[in-house]
Protein backbone atom coordinates (compact mmCIF):
# COMPACT_ATOMS: atom_id res chain seq x y z
CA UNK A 1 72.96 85.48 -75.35
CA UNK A 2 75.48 83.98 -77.88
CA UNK A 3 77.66 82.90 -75.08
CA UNK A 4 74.49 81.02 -73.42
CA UNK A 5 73.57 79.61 -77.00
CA UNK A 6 77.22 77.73 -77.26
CA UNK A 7 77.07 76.38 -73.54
CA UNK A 8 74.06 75.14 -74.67
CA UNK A 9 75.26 73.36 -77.86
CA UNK A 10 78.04 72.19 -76.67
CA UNK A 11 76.55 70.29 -73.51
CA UNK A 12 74.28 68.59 -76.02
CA UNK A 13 76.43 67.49 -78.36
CA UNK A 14 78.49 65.93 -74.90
CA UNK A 15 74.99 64.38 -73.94
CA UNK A 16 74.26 63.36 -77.48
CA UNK A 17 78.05 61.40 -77.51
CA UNK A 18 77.02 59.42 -74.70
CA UNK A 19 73.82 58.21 -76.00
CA UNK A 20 74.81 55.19 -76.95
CA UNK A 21 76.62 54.31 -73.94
CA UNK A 22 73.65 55.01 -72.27
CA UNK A 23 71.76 52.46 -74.47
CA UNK A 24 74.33 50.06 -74.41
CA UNK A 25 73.99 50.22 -70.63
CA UNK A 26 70.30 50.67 -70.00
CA UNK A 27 70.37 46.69 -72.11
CA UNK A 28 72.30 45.19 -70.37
CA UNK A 29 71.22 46.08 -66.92
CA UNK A 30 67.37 45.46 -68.11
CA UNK A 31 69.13 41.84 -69.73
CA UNK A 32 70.43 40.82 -66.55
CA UNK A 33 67.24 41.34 -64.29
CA UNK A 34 64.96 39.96 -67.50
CA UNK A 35 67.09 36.90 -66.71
CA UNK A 36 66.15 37.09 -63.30
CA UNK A 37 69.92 37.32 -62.01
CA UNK A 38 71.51 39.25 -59.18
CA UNK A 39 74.90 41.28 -59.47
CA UNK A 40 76.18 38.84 -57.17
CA UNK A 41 75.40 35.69 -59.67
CA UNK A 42 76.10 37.01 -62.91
CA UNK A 43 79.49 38.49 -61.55
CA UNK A 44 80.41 34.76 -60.60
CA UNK A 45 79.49 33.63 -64.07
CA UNK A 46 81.90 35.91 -65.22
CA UNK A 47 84.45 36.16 -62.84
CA UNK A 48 84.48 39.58 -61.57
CA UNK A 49 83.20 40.96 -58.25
CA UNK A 50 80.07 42.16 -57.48
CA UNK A 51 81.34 45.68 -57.11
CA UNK A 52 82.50 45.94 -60.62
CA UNK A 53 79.21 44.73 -61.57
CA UNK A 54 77.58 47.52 -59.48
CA UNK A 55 79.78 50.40 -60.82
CA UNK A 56 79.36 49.57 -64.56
CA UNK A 57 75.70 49.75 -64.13
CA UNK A 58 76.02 52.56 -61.55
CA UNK A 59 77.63 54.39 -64.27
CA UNK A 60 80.11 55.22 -62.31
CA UNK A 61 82.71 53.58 -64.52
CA UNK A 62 83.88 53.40 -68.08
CA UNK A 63 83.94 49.99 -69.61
CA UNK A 64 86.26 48.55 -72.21
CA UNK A 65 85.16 46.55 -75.27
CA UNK A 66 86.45 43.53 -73.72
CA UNK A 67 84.32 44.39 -70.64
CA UNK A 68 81.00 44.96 -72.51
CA UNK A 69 81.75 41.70 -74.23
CA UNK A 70 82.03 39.41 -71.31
CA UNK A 71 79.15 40.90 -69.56
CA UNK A 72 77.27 40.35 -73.06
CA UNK A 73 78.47 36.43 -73.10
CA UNK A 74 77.42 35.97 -69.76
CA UNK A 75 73.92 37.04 -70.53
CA UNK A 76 73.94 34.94 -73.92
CA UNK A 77 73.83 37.91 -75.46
CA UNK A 78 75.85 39.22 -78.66
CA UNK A 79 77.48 42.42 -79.08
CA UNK A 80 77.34 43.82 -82.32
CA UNK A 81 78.89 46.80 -83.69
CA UNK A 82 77.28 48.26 -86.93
């Protein structure tokens, strides 16, 4: 039972790390189809490919700072850190 009771904690505090880079991502993605842009257009404004778009918001990748902050410029958005 103790052993369960540790898995348990310890998958949530993993989860609970990732919470704001779930946030972080769930923005942006809502940002860019608020604006009413495809991957495709906002990956020209910021001069990446599509794809790269698609796996950041897939979640299938882990973005740098400098990432988050072009895609955030692109959408006229500001990234703030508090």
């Amino acid at each position: 039972m103790a052993r369960t009771k540790r898995g348990f904690v310890a998958k949530k505090k993993a989860y609970d790390s990732l919470e704001v880079e779930f946030k972080i991502h769930d923005a942006l993605v809502k940002a860019r189809i608020e604006k009413k842009l495809t991957q495709k257009e906002l990956a020209m404004k910021l001069g990446i490919t599509q794809s790269n778009l698609a796996r950041f918001e897939s979640g299938r990748t882990n973005p740098t700072l400098s990432f988050l902050q072009k895609i955030t410029s692109g959408l006229g958005l500001k990234l703030t850190i508090i």
